[in-house]
N, C-alpha and C. Protein backbone atom coordinates (compact mmCIF):
# COMPACT_ATOMS: atom_id res chain seq x y z
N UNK A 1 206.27 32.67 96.20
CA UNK A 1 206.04 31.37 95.61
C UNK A 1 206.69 31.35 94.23
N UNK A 2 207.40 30.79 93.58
CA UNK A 2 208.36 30.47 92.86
C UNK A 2 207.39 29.92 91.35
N UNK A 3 206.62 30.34 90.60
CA UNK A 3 206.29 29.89 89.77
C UNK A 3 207.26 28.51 88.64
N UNK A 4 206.75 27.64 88.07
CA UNK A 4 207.23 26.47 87.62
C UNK A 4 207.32 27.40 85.86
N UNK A 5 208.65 27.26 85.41
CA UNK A 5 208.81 27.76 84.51
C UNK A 5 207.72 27.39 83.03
N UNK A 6 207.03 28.14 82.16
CA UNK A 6 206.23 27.36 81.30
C UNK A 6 206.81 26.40 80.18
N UNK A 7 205.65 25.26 80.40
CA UNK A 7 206.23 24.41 79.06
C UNK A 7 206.20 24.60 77.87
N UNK A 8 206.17 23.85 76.59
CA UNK A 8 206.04 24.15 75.41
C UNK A 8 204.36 24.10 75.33
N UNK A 9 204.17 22.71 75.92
CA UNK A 9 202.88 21.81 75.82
C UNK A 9 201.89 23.65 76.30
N UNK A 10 202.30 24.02 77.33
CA UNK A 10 201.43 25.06 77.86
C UNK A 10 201.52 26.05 77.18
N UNK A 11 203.00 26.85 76.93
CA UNK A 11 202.99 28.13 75.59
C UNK A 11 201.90 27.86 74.30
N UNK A 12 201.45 26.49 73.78
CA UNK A 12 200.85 26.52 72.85
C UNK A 12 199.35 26.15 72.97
N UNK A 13 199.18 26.12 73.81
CA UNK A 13 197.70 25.92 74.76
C UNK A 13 196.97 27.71 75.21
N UNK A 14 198.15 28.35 75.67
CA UNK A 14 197.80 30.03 76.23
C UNK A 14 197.97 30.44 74.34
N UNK A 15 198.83 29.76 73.27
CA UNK A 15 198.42 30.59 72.24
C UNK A 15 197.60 30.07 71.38
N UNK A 16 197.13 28.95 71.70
CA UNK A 16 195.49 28.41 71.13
C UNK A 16 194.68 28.99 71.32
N UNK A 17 194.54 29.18 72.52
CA UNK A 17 193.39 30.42 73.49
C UNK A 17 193.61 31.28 73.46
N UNK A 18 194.39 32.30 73.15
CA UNK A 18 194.60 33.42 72.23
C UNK A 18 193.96 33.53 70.91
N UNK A 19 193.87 32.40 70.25
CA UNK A 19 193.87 32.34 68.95
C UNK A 19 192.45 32.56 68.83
N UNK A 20 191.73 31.74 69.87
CA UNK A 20 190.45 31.31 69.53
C UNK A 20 189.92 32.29 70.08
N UNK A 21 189.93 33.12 70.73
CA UNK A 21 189.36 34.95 71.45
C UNK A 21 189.36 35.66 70.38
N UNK A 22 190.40 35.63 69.52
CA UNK A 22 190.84 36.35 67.87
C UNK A 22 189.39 36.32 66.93
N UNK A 23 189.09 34.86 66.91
CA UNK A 23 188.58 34.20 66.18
C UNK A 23 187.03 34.90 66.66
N UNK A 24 186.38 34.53 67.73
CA UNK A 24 184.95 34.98 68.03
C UNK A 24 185.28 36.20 68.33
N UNK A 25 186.33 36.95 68.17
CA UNK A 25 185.97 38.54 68.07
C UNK A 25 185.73 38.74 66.83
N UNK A 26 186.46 38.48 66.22
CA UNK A 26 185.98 38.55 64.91
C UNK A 26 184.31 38.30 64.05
N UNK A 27 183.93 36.89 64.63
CA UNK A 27 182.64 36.58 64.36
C UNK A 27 181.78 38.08 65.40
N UNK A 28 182.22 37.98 66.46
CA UNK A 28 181.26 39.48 67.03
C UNK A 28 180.78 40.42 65.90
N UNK A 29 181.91 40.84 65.27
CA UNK A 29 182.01 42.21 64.80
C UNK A 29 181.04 41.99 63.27
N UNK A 30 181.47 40.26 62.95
CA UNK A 30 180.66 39.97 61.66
C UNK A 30 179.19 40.12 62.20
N UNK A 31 178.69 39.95 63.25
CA UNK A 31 177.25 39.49 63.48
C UNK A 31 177.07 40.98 63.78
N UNK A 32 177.43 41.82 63.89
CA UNK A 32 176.94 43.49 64.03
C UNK A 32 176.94 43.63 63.22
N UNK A 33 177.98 43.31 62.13
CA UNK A 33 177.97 44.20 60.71
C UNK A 33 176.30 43.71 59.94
N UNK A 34 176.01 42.50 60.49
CA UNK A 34 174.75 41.48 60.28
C UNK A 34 173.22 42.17 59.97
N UNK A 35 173.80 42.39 61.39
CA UNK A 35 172.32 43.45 62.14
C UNK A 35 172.48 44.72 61.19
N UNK A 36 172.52 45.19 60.52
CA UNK A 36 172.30 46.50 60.31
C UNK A 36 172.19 46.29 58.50
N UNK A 37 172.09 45.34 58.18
CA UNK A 37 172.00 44.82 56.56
C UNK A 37 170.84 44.95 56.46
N UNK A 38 170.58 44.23 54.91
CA UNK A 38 168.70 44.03 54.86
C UNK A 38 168.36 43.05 55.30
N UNK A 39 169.10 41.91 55.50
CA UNK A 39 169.00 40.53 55.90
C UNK A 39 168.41 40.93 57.55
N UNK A 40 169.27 41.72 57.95
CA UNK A 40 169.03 41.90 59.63
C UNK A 40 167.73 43.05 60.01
N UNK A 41 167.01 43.36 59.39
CA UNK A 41 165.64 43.85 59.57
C UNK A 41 164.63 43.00 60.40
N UNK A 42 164.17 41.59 60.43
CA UNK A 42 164.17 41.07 61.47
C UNK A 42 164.10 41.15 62.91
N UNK A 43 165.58 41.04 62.71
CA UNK A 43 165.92 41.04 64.03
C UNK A 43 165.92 42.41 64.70
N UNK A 44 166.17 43.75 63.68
CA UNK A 44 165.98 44.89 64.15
C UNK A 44 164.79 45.45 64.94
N UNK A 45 163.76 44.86 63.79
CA UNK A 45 162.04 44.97 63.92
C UNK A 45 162.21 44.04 65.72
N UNK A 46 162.21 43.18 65.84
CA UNK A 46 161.99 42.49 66.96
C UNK A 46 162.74 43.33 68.14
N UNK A 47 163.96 44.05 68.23
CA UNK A 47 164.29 44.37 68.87
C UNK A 47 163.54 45.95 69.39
N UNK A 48 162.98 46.62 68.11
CA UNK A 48 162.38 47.60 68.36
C UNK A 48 161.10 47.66 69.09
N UNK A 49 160.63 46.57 68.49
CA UNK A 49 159.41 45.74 69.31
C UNK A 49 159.23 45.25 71.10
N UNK A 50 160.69 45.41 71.69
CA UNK A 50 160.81 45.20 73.24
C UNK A 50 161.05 46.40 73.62
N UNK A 51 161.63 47.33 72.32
CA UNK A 51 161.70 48.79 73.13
C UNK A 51 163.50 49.00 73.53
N UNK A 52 164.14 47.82 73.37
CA UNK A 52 165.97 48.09 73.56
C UNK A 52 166.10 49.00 72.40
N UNK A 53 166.42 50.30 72.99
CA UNK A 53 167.15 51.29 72.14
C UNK A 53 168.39 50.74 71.58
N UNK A 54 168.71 51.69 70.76
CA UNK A 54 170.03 51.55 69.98
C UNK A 54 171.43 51.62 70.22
N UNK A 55 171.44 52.16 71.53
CA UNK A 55 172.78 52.74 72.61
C UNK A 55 172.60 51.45 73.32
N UNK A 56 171.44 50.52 73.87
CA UNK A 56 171.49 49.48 74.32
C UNK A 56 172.35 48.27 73.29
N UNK A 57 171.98 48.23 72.23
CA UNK A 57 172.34 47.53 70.86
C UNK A 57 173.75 47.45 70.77
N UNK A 58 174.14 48.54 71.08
CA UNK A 58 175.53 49.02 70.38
C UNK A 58 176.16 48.87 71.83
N UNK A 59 176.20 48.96 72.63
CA UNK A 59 176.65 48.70 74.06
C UNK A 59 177.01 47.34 74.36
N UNK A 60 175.64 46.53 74.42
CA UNK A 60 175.78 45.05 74.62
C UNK A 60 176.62 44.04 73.16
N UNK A 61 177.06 45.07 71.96
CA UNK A 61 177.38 44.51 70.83
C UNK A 61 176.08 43.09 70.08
N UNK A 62 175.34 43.51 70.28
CA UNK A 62 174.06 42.77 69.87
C UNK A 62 174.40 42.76 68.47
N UNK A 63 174.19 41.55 67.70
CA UNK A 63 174.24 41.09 65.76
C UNK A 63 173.32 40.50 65.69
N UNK A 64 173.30 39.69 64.28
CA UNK A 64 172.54 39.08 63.73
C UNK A 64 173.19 38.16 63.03
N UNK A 65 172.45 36.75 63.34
CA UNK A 65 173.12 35.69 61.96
C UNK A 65 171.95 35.39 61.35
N UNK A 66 172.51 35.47 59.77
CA UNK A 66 171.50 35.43 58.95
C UNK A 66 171.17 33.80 58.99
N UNK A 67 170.62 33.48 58.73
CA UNK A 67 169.62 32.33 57.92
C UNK A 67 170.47 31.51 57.03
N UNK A 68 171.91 31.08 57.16
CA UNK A 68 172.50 30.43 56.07
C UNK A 68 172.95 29.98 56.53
N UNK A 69 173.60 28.30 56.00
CA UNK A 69 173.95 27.04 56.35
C UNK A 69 175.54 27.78 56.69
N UNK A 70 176.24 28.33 55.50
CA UNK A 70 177.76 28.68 56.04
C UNK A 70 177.89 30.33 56.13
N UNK A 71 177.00 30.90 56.44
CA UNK A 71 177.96 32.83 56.04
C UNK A 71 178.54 33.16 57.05
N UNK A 72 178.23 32.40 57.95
CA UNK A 72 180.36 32.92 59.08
C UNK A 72 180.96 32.49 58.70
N UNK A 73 180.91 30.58 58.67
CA UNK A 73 182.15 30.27 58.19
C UNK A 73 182.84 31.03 56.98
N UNK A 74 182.02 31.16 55.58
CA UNK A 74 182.31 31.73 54.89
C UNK A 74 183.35 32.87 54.22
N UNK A 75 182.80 34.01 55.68
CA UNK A 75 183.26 34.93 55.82
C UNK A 75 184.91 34.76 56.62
N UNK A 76 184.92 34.23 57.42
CA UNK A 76 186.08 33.69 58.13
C UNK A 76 186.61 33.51 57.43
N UNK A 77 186.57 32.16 56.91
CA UNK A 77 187.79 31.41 56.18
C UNK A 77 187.88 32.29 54.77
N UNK A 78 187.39 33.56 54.39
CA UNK A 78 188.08 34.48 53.78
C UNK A 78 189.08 35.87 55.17
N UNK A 79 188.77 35.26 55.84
CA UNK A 79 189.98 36.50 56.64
C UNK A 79 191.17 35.05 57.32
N UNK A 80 191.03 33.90 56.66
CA UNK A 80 192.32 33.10 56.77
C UNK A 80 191.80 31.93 58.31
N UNK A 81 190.81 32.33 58.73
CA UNK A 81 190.52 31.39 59.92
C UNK A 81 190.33 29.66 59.27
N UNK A 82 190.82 29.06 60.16
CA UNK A 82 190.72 27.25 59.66
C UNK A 82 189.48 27.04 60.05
N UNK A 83 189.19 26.02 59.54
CA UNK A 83 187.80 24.85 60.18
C UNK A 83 188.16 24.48 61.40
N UNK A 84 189.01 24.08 61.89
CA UNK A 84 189.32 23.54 63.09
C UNK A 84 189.66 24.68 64.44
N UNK A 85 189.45 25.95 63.93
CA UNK A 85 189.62 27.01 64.83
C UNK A 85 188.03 27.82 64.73
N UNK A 86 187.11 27.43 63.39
CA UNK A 86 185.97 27.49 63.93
C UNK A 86 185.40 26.20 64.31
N UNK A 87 185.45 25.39 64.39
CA UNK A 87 185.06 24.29 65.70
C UNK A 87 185.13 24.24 66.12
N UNK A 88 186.89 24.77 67.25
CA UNK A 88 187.12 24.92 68.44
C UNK A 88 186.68 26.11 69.25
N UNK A 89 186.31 27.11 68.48
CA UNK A 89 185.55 28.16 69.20
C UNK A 89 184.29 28.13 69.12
N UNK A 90 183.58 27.52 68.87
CA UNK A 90 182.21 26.60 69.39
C UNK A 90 180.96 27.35 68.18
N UNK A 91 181.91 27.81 66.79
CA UNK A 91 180.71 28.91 66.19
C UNK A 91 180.47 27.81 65.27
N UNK A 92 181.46 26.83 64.97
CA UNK A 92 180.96 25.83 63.52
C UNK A 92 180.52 24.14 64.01
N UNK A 93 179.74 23.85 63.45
CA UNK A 93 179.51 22.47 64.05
C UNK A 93 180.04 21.31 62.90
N UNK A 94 181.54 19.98 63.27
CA UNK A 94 181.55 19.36 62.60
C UNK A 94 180.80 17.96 62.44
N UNK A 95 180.06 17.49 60.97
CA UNK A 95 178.92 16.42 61.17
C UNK A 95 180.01 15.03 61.26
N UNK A 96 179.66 14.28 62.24
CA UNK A 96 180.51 12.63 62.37
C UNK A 96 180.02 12.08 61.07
N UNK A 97 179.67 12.32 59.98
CA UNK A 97 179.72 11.62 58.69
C UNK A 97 180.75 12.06 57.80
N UNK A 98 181.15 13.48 58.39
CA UNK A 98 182.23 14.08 57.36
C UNK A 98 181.92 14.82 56.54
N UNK A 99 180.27 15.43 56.47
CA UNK A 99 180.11 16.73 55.71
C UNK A 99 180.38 17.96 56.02
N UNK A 100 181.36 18.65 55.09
CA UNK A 100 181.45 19.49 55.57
C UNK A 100 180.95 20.81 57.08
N UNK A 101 182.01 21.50 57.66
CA UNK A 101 181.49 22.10 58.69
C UNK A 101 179.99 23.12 58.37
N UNK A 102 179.36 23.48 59.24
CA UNK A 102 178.22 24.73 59.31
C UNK A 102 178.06 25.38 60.22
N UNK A 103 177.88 26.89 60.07
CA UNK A 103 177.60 27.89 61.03
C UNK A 103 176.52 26.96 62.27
N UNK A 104 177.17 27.39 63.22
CA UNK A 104 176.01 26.62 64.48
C UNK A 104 174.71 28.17 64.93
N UNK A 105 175.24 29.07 64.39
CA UNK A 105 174.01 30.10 64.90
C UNK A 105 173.59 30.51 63.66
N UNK A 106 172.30 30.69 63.53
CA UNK A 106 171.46 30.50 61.86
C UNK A 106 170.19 31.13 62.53
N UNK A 107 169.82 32.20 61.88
CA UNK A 107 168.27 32.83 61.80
C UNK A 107 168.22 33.28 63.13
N UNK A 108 169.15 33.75 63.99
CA UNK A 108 168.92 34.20 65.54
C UNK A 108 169.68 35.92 65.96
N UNK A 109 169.10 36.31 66.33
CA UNK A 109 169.60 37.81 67.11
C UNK A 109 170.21 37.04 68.28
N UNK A 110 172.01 37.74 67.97
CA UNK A 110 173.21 36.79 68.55
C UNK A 110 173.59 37.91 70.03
N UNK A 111 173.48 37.60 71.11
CA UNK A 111 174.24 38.74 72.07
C UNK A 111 175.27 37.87 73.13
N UNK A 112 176.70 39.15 72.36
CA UNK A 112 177.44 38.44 72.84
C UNK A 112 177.58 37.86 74.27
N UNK A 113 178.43 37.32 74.89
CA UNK A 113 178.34 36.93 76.30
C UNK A 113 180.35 37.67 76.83
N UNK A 114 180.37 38.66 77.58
CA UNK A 114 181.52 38.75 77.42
C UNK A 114 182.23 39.00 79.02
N UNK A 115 183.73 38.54 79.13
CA UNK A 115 184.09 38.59 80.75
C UNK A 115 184.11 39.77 81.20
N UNK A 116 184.77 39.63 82.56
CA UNK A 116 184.41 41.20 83.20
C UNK A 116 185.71 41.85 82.52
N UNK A 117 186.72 41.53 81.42
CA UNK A 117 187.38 42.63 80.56
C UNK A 117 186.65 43.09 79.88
N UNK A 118 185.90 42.88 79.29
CA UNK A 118 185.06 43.53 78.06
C UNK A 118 185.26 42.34 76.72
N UNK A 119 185.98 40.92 77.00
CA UNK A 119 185.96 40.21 76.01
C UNK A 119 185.29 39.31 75.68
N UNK A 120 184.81 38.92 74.22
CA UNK A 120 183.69 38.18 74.10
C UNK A 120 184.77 36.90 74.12
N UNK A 121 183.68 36.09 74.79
CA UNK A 121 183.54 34.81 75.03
C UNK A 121 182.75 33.68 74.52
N UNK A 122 181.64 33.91 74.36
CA UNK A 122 180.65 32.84 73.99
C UNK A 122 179.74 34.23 73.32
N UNK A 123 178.57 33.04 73.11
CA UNK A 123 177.62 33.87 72.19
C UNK A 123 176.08 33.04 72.96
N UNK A 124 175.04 33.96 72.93
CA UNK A 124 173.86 33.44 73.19
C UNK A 124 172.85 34.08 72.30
N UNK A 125 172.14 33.33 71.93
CA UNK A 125 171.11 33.54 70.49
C UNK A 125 169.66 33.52 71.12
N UNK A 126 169.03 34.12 70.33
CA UNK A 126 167.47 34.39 70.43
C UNK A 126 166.90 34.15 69.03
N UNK A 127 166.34 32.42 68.81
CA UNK A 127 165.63 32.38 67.06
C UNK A 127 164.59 33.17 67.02
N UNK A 128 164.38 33.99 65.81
CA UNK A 128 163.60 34.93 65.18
C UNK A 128 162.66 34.10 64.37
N UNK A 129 162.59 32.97 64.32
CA UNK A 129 161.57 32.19 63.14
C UNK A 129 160.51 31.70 63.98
């Protein structure tokens, strides 16, 4: 079967979606670095509390987002990520009035969701409050 040579429209669509895998790997690795702060005691305590060991933790890449209106974004858009590449990867929420963007996961023990490569994809949260 003769594949249809790729377009432009499509080369920049497969490197959007590239882009945006970049992007929530990145937030992954921020929400581990999370978990293991003082901020992430919490969520540690709670986890110790079901009894998931630490090889479980570190396996499933389990984090923490702290309790703040922007500290992904934050953190991001100091390693060069746009607003519009955290909106499109579903971690920032923009308000239809035009205030500025905000972290969409706040005060929750974050585990990632990832395909059968081993790449994260989405994120699913558990609030701690």
């Amino acid at each position: 079967v003769m594949l249809p040579a790729p377009t432009p429209k499509a080369q920049e669509a497969v490197r959007r979606q590239r882009d945006l895998y970049e992007v929530v790997e990145m937030a992954a690795r921020w929400f581990e670095a999370q978990l293991q702060t003082a901020r992430g005691k919490t969520a540690r305590d709670y986890l110790n509390g079901r009894g998931i060991l630490p090889k479980t933790v570190s396996e499933f890449r389990m984090g923490f987002a702290p309790d703040e209106r922007t500290g992904l974004v934050t953190h991001l858009r100091g390693q060069g990520v746009t607003d519009a590449q955290l909106v499109g990867a579903g971690l920032a929420i923009q308000p239809d009035d035009g205030r500025p963007i905000y972290d969409r996961f706040r005060g929750r023990l974050i585990i990632p969701i990832q395909d059968l490569k081993g790449k994260v994809v989405a994120f699913g949260g558990r609030a701690l409050s």
